[in-house]
C-alpha atoms as a PDB file:
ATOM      1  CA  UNK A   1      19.511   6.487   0.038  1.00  0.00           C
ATOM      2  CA  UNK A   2      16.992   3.877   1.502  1.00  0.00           C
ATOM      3  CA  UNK A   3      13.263   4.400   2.815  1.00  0.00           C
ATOM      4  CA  UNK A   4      11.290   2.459   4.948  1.00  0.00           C
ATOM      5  CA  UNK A   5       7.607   3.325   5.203  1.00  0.00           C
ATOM      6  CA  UNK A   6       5.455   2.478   7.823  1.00  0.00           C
ATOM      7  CA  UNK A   7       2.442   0.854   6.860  1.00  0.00           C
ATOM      8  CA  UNK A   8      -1.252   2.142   8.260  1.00  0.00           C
ATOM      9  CA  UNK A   9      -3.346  -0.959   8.743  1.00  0.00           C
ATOM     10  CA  UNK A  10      -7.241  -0.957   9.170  1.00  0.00           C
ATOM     11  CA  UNK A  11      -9.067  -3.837   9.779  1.00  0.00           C
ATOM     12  CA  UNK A  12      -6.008  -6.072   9.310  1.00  0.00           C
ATOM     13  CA  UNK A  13      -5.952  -4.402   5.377  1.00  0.00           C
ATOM     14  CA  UNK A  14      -3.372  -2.028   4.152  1.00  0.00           C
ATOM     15  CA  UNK A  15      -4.450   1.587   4.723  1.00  0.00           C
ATOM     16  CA  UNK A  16      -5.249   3.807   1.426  1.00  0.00           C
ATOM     17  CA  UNK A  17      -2.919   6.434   3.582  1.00  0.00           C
ATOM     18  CA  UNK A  18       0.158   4.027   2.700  1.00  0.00           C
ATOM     19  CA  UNK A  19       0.282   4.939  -0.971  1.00  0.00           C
ATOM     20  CA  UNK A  20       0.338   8.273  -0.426  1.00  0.00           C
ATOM     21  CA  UNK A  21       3.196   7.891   2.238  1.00  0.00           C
ATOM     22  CA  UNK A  22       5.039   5.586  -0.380  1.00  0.00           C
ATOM     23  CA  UNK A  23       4.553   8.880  -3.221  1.00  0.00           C
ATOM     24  CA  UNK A  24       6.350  10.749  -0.468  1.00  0.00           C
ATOM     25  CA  UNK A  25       9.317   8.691  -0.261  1.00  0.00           C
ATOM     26  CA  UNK A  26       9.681   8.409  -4.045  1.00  0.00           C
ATOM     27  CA  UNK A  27       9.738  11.870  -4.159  1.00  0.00           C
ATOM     28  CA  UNK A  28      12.833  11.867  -1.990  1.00  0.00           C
ATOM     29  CA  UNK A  29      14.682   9.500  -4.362  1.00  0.00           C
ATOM     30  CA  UNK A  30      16.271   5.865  -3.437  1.00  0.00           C
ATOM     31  CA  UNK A  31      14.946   2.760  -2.393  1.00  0.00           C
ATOM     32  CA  UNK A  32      11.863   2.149  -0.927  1.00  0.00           C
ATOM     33  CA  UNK A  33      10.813  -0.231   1.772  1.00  0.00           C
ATOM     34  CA  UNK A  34       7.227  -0.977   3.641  1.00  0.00           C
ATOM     35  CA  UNK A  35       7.214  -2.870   6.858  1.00  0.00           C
ATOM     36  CA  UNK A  36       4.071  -3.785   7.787  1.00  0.00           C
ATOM     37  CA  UNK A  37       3.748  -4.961  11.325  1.00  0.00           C
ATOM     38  CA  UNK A  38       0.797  -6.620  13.254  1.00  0.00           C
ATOM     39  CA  UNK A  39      -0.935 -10.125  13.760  1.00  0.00           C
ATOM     40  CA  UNK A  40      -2.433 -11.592  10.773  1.00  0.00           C
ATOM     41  CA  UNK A  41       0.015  -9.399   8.826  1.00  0.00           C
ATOM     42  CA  UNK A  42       0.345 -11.453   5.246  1.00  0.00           C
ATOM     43  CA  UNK A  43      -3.140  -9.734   3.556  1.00  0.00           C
ATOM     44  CA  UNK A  44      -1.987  -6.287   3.974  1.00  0.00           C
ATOM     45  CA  UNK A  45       1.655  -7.434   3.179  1.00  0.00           C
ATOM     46  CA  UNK A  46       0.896  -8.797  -0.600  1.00  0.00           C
ATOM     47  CA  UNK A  47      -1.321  -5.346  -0.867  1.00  0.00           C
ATOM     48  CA  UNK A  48       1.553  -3.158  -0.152  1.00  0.00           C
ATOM     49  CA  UNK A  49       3.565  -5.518  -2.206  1.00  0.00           C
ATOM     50  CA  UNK A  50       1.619  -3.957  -5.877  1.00  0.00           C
ATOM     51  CA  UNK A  51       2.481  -0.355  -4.978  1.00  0.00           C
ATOM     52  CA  UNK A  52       4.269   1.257  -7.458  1.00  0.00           C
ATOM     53  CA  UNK A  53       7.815   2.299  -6.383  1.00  0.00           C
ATOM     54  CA  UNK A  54       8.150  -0.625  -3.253  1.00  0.00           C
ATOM     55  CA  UNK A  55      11.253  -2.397  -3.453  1.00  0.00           C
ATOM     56  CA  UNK A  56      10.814  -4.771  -0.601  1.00  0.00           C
ATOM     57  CA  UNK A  57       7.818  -5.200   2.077  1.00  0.00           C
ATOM     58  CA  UNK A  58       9.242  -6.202   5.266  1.00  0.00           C
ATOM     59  CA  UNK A  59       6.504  -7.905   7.555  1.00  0.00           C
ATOM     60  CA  UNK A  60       6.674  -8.136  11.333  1.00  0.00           C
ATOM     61  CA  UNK A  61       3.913 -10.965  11.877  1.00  0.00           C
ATOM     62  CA  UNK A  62       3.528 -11.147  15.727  1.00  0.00           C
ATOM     63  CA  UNK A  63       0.943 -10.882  18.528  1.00  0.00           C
ATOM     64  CA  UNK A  64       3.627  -8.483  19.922  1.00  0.00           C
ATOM     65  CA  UNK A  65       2.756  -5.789  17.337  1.00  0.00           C
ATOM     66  CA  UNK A  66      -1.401  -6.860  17.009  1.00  0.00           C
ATOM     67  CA  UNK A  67      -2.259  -3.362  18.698  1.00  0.00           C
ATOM     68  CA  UNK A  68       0.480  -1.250  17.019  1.00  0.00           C
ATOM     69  CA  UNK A  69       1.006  -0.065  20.787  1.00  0.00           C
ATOM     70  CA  UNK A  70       3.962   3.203  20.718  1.00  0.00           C
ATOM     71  CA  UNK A  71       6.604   0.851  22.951  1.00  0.00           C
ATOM     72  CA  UNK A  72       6.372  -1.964  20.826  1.00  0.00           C
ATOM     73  CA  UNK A  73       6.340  -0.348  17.447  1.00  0.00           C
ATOM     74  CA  UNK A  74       9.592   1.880  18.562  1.00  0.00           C
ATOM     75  CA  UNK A  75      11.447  -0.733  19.890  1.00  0.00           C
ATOM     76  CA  UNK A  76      11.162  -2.675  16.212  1.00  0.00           C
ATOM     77  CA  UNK A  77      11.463   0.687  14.253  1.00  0.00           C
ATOM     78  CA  UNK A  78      14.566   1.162  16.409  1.00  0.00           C
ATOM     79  CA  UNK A  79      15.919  -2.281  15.250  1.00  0.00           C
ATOM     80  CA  UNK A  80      15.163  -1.471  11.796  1.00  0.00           C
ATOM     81  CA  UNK A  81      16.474   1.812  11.465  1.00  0.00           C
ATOM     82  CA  UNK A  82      20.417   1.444  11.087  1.00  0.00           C
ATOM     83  CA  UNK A  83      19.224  -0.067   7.441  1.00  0.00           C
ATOM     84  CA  UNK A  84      17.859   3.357   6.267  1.00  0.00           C
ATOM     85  CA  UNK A  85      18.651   7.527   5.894  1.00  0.00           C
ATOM     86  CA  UNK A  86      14.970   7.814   6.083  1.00  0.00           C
ATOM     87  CA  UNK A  87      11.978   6.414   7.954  1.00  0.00           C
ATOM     88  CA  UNK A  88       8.489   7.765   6.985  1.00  0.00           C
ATOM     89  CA  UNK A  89       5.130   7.470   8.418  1.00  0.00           C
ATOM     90  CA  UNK A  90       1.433   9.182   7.622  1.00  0.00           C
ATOM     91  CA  UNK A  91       0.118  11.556   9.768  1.00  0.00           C
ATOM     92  CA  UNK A  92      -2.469   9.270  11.202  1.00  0.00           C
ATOM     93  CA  UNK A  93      -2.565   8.379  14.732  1.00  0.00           C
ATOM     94  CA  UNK A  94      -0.395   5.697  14.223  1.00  0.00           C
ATOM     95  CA  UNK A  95       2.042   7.738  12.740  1.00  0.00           C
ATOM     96  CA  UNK A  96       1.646  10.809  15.635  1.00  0.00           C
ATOM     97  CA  UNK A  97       1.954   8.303  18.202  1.00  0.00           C
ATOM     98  CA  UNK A  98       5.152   5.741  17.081  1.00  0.00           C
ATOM     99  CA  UNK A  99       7.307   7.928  15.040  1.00  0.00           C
ATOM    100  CA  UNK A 100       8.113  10.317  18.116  1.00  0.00           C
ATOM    101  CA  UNK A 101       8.951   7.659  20.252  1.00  0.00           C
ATOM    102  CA  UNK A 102      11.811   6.329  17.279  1.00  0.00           C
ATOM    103  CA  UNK A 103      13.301   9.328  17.278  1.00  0.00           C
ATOM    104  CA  UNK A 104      13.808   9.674  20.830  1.00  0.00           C
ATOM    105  CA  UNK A 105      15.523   6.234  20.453  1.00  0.00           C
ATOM    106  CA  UNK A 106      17.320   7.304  17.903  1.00  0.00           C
ATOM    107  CA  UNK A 107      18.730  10.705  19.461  1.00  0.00           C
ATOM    108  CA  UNK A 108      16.971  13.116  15.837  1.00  0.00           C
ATOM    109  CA  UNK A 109      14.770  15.283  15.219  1.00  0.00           C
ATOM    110  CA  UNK A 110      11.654  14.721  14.041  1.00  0.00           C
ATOM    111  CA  UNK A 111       9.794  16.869  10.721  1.00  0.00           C
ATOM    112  CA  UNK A 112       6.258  16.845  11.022  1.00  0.00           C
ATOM    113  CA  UNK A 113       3.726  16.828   8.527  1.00  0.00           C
ATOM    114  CA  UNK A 114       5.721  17.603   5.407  1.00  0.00           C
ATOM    115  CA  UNK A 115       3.378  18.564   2.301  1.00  0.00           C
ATOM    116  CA  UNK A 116       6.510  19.017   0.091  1.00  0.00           C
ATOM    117  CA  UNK A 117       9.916  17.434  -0.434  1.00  0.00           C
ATOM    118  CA  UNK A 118      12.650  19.832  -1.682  1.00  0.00           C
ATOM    119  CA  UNK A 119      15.372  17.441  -1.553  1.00  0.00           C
ATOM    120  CA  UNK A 120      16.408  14.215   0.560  1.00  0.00           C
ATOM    121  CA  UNK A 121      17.087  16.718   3.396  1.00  0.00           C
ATOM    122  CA  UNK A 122      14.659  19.830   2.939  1.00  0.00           C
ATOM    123  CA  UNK A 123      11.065  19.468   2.990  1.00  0.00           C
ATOM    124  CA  UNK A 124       8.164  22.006   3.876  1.00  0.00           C
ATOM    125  CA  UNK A 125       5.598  22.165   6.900  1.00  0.00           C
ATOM    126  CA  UNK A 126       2.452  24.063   7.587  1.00  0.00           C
ATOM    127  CA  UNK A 127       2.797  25.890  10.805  1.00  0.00           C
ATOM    128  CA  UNK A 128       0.356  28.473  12.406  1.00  0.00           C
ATOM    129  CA  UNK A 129      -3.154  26.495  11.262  1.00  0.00           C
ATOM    130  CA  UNK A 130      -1.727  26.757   7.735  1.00  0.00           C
ATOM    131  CA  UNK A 131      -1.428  30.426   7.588  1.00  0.00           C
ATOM    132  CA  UNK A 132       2.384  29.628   6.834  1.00  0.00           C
ATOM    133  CA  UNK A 133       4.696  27.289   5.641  1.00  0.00           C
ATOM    134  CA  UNK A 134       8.287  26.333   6.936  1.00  0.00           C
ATOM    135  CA  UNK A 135      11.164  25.102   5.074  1.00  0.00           C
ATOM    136  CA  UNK A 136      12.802  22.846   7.467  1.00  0.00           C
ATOM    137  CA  UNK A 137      16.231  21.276   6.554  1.00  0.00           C
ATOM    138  CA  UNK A 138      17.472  18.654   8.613  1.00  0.00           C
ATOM    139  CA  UNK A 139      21.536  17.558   9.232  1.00  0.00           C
ATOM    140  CA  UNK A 140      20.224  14.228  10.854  1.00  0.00           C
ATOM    141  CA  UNK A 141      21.920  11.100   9.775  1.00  0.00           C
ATOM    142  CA  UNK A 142      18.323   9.612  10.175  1.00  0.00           C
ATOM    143  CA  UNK A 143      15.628  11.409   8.873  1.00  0.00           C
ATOM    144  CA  UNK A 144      12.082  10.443  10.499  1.00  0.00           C
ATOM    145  CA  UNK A 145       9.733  12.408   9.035  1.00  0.00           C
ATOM    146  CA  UNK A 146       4.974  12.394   9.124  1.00  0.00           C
ATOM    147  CA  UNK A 147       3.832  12.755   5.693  1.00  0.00           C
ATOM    148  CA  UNK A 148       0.408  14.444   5.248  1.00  0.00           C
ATOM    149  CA  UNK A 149      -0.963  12.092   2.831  1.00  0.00           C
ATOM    150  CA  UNK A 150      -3.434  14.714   1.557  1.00  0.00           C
ATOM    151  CA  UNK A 151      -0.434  16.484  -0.097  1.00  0.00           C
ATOM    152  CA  UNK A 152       0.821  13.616  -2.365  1.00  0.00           C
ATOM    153  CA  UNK A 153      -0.890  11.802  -4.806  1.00  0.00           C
ATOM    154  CA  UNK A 154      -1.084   8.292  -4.140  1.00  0.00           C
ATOM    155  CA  UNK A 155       0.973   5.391  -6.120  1.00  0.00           C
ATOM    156  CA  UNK A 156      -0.765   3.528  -8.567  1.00  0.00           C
ATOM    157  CA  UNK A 157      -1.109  -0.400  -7.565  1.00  0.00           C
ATOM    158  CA  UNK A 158       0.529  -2.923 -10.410  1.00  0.00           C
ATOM    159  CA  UNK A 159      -0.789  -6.798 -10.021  1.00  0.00           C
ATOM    160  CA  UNK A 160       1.700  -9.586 -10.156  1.00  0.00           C
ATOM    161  CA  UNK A 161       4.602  -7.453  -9.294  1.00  0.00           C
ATOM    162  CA  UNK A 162       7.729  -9.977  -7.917  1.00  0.00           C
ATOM    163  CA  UNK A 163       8.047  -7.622  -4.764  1.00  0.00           C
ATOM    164  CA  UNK A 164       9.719  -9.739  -2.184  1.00  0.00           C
ATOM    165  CA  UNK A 165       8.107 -10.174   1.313  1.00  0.00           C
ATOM    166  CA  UNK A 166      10.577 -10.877   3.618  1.00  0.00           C
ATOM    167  CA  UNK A 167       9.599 -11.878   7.009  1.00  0.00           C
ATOM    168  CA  UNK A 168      11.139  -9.529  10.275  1.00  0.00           C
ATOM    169  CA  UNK A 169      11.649 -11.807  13.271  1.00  0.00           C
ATOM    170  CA  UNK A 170      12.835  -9.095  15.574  1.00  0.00           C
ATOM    171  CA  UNK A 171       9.959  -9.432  18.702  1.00  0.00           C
ATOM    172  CA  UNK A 172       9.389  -6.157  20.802  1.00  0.00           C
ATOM    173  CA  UNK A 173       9.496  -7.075  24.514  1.00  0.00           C
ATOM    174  CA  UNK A 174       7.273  -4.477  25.936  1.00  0.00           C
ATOM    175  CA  UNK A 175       6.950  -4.226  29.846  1.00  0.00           C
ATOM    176  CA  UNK A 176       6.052  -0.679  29.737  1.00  0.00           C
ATOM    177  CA  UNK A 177       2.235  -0.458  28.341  1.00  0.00           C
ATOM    178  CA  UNK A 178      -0.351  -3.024  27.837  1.00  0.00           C
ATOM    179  CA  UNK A 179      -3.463  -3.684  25.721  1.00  0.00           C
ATOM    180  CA  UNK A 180      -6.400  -3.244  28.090  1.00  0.00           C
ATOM    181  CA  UNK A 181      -9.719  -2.295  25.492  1.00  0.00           C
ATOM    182  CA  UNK A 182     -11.107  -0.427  22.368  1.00  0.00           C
ATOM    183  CA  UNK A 183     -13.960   0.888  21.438  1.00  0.00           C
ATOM    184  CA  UNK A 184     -14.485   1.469  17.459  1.00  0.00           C
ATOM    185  CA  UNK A 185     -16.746   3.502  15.585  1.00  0.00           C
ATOM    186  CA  UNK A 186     -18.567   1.362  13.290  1.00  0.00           C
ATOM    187  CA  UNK A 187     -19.776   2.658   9.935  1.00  0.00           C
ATOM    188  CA  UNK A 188     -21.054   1.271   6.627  1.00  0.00           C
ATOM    189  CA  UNK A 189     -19.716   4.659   5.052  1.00  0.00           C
ATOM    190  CA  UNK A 190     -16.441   5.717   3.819  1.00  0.00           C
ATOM    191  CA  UNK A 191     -13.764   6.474   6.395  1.00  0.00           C
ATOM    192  CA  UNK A 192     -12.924  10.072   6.902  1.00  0.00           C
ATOM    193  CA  UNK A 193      -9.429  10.067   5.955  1.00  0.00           C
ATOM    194  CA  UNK A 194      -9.447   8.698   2.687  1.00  0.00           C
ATOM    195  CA  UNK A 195     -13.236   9.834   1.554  1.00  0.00           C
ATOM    196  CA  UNK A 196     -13.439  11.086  -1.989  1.00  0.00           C
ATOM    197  CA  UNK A 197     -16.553  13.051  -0.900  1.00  0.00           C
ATOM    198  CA  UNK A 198     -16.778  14.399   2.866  1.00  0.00           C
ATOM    199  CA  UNK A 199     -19.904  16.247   4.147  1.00  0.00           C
ATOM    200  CA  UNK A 200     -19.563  17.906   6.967  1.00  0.00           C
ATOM    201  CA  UNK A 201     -21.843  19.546   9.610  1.00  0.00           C
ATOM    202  CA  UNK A 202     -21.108  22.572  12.193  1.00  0.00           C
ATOM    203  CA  UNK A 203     -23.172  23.999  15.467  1.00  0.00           C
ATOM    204  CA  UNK A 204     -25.695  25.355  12.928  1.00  0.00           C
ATOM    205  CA  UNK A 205     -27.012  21.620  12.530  1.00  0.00           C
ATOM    206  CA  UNK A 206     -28.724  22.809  16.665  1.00  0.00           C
ATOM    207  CA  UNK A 207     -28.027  19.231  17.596  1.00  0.00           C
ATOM    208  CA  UNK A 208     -26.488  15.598  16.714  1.00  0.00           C
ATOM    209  CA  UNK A 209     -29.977  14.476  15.684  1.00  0.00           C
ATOM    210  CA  UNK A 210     -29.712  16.816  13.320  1.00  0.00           C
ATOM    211  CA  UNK A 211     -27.082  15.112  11.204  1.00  0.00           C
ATOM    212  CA  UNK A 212     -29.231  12.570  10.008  1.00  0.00           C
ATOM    213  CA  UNK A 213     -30.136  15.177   7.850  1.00  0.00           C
ATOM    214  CA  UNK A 214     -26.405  15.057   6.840  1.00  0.00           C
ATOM    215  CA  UNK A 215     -26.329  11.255   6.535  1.00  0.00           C
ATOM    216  CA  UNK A 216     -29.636  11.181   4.092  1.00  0.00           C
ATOM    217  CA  UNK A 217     -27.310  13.491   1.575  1.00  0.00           C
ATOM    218  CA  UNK A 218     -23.690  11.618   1.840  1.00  0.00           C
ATOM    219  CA  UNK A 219     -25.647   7.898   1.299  1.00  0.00           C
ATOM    220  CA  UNK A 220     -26.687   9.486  -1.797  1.00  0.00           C
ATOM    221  CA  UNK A 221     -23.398  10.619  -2.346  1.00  0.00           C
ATOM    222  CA  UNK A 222     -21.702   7.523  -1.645  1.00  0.00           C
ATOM    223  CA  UNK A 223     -19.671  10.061   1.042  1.00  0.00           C
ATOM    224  CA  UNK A 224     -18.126  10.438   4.598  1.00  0.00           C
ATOM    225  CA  UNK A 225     -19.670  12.446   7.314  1.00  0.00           C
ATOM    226  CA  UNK A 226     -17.445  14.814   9.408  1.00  0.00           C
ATOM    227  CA  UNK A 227     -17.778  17.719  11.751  1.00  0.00           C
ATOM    228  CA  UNK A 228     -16.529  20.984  13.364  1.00  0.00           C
ATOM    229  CA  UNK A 229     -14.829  21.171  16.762  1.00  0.00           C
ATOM    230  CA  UNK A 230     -17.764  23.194  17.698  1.00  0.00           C
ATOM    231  CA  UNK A 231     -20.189  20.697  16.547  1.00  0.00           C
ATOM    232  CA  UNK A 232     -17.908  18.357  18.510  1.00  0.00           C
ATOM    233  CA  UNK A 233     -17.135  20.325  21.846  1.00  0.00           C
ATOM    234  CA  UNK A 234     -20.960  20.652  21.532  1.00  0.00           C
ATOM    235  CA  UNK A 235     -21.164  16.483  22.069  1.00  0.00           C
ATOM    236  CA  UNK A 236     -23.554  16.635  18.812  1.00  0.00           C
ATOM    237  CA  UNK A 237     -21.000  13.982  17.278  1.00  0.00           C
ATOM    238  CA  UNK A 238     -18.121  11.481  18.646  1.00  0.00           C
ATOM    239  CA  UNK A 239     -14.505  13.172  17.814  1.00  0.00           C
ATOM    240  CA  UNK A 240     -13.834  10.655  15.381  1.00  0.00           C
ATOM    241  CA  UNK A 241     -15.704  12.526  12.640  1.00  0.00           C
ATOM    242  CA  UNK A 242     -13.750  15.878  12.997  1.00  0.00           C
ATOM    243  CA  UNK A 243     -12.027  17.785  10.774  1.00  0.00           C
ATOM    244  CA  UNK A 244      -9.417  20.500  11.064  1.00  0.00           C
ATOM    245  CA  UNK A 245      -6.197  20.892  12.925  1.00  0.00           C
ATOM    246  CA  UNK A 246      -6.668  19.129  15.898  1.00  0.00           C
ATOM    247  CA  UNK A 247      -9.072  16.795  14.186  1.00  0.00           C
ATOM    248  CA  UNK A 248      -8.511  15.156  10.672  1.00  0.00           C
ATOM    249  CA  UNK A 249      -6.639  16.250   7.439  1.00  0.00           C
ATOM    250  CA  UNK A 250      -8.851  15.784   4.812  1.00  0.00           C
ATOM    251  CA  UNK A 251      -8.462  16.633   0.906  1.00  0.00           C
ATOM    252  CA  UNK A 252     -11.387  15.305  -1.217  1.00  0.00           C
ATOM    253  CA  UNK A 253     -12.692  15.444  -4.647  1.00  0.00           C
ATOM    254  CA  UNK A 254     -15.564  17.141  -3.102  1.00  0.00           C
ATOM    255  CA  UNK A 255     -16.154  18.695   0.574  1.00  0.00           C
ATOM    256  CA  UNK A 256     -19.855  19.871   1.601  1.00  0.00           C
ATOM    257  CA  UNK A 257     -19.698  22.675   4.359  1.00  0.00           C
ATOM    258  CA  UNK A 258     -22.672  22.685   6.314  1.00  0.00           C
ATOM    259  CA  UNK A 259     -23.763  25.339   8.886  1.00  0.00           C
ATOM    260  CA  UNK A 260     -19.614  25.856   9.582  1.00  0.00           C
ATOM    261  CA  UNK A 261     -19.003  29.334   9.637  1.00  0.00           C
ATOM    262  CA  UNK A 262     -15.246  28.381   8.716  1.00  0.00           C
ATOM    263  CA  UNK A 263     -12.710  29.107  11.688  1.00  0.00           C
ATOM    264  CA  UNK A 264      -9.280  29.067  11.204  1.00  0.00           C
ATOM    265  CA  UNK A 265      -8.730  25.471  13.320  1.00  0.00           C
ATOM    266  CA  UNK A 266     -11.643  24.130  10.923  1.00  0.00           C
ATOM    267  CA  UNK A 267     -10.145  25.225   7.554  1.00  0.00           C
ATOM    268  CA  UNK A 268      -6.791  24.256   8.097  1.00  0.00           C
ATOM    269  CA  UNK A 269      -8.086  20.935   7.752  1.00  0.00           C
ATOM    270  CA  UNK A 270     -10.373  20.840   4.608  1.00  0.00           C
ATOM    271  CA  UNK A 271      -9.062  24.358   2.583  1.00  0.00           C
ATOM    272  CA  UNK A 272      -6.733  21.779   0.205  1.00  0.00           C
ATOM    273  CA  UNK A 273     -10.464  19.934  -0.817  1.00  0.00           C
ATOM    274  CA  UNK A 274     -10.292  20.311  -4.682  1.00  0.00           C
ATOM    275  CA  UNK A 275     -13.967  21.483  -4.750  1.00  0.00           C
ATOM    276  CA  UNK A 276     -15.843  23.075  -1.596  1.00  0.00           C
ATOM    277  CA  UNK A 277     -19.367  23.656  -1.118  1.00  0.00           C
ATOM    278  CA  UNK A 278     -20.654  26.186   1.454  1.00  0.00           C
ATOM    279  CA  UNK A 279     -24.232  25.985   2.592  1.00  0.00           C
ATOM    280  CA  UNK A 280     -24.746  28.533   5.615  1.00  0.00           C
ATOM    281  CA  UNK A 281     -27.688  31.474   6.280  1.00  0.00           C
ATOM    282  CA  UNK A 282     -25.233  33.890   7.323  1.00  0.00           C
ATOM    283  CA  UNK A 283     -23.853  35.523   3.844  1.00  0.00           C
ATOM    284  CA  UNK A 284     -20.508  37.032   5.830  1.00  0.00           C
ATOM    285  CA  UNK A 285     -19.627  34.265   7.148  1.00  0.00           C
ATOM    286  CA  UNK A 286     -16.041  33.233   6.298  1.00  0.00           C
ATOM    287  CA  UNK A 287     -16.564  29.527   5.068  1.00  0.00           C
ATOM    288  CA  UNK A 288     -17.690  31.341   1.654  1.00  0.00           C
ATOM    289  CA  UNK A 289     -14.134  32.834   1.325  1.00  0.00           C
ATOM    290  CA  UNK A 290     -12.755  29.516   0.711  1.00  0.00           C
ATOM    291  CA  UNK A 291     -15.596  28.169  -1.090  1.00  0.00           C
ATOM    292  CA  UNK A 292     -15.937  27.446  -4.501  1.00  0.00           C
ATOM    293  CA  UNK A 293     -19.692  27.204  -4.596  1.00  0.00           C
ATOM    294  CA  UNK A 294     -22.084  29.148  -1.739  1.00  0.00           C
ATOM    295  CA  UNK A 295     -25.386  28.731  -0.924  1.00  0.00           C
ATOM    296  CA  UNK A 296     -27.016  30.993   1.897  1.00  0.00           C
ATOM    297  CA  UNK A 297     -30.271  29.883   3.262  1.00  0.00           C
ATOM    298  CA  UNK A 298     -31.223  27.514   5.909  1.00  0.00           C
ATOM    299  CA  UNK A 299     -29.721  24.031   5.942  1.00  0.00           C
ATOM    300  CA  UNK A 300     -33.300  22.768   7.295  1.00  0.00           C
ATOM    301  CA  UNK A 301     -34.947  23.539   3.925  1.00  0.00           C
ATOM    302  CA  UNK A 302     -31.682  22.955   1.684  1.00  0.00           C
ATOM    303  CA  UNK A 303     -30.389  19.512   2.571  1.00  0.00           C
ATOM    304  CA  UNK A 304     -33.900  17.958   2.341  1.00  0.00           C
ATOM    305  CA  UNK A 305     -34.183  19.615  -0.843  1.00  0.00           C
ATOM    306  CA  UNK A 306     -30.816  18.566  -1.734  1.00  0.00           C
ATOM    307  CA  UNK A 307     -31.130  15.024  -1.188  1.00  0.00           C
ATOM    308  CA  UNK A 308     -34.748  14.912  -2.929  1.00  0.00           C
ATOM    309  CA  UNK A 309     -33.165  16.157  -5.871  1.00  0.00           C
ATOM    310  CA  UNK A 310     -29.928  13.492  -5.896  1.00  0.00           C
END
């Protein structure tokens, strides 16, 4: 069997999502590939290079691939693809949005968000906000498959490995979509996805200036901030800090609940967190079932006391 990983890039560096992806495909067994495609590709190239497991990085240096645009990334996926049984991706939105389109190309199926690999050709989903879990078993000749990284330990890194990098010169002509704009989210803290600490308001924080009261305790805390839908449908925060099923995946050392009552689409994203804190003035409300530590009172006397104290 061979593997080829798709790298997540971010800010022209190798994703910490990759390694994760990479623990996914060793689990499956065989060798293990990682292109890494975009413009200015070489940095993130030599860092997937030193993951434990990599066989060969494959880079596709070109302006063609400098947005990671859908078209563009399929087309080279698809002329990659004959070389492999699998092809794996995180569940990012790089992931969500390219992987789809290969296997379209590529007339398969496509498994979702696997958090377990049974074999090379059986692996296990989450369906119904997590309240179940599929077994899905796939007859493809090409498996493409999301990995939720949260569910797989990531590689360990090894310096001076003699990983080859081997340049791909295939170009993507895409006439279909273009680069027009972006508009990024800039922040000096930790980014959501691969926080080790996440603290996280809900529509009990009454408003977004409110979650500077948030901020004060995850500086301290050297964490990420996040948020409920609610606190997001409310327009308190941007919906690049949520969390839960249609937001993101998260699984940290540590995961600070505060005024969430816990929905379903909220805990389906955070319930694998290896320690949860609850901080809410309503004593029934479900967030404490899934909590490992609960504090009821109000969050406007707590978190100043909180952060006074750290």
């Amino acid at each position: 069997m061979s593997i080829l990983v798709l790298a997540d890039l971010h800010d022209g560096r190798l994703a910490g999502v990759t390694a994760h992806v990479v623990a996914a495909a060793r689990a499956i067994g065989g060798t293990i590939d990682v292109l890494v495609a975009g413009e200015g590709a070489q940095p993130a190239a030599e860092q997937a290079a030193t993951l434990d497991g990599v066989s060969r990085v494959r880079m596709a240096d070109n302006a063609a691939y400098a947005h990671r645009l859908a078209e563009s990334m399929g087309q080279l996926l698809e002329a990659l693809a004959d070389d492999y049984t699998h092809v794996l991706a995180s569940t990012s939105t790089t992931g969500k949005n390219v992987l789809p389109r290969l296997a379209a190309l590529k007339g398969v199926g496509q498994i979702s968000d696997i958090i377990s690999v049974e074999s090379a050709d059986t692996f296990k989903r989450p369906i119904y906000a997590g309240n179940a879990v599929a077994k899905v078993h796939s007859a493809d000749a090409l498996k493409v498959i999301t990995v939720r990284p949260s569910a797989f330990d990531a590689v360990a890194s090894s310096v001076g490995t003699d990983v080859v990098i081997e340049a791909v010169d295939y170009v993507a002509d895409n006439t279909q979509s273009r680069f027009v704009s972006e508009a990024l989210a800039q922040s000096d803290r930790p980014e959501l996805g691969g926080a080790s600490v996440i603290v996280s308001g809900g529509r009990g924080m009454g408003n977004g200036e409110n979650f500077k009261l948030l901020g004060g305790v995850a500086d301290k805390l050297g964490a990420a901030v996040g948020a409920s839908r609610a606190a997001v449908d409310a327009g308190y925060v941007p919906n690049d800090m949520q969390v839960g099923q249609t937001g993101k995946i998260v699984a940290p050392e540590l995961y600070i609940a505060v005024g969430i009552s816990g929905a379903i689409q909220h805990l389906a994203g955070m319930k694998d967190s290896r320690v949860i804190v609850a901080i809410n003035k309503d004593a029934d409300a479900p967030i404490f079932q899934v909590a490992d530590y609960g504090l009821v009172g109000d969050l406007f006397e707590v978190l100043p006391e909180l952060e006074n104290k750290l």
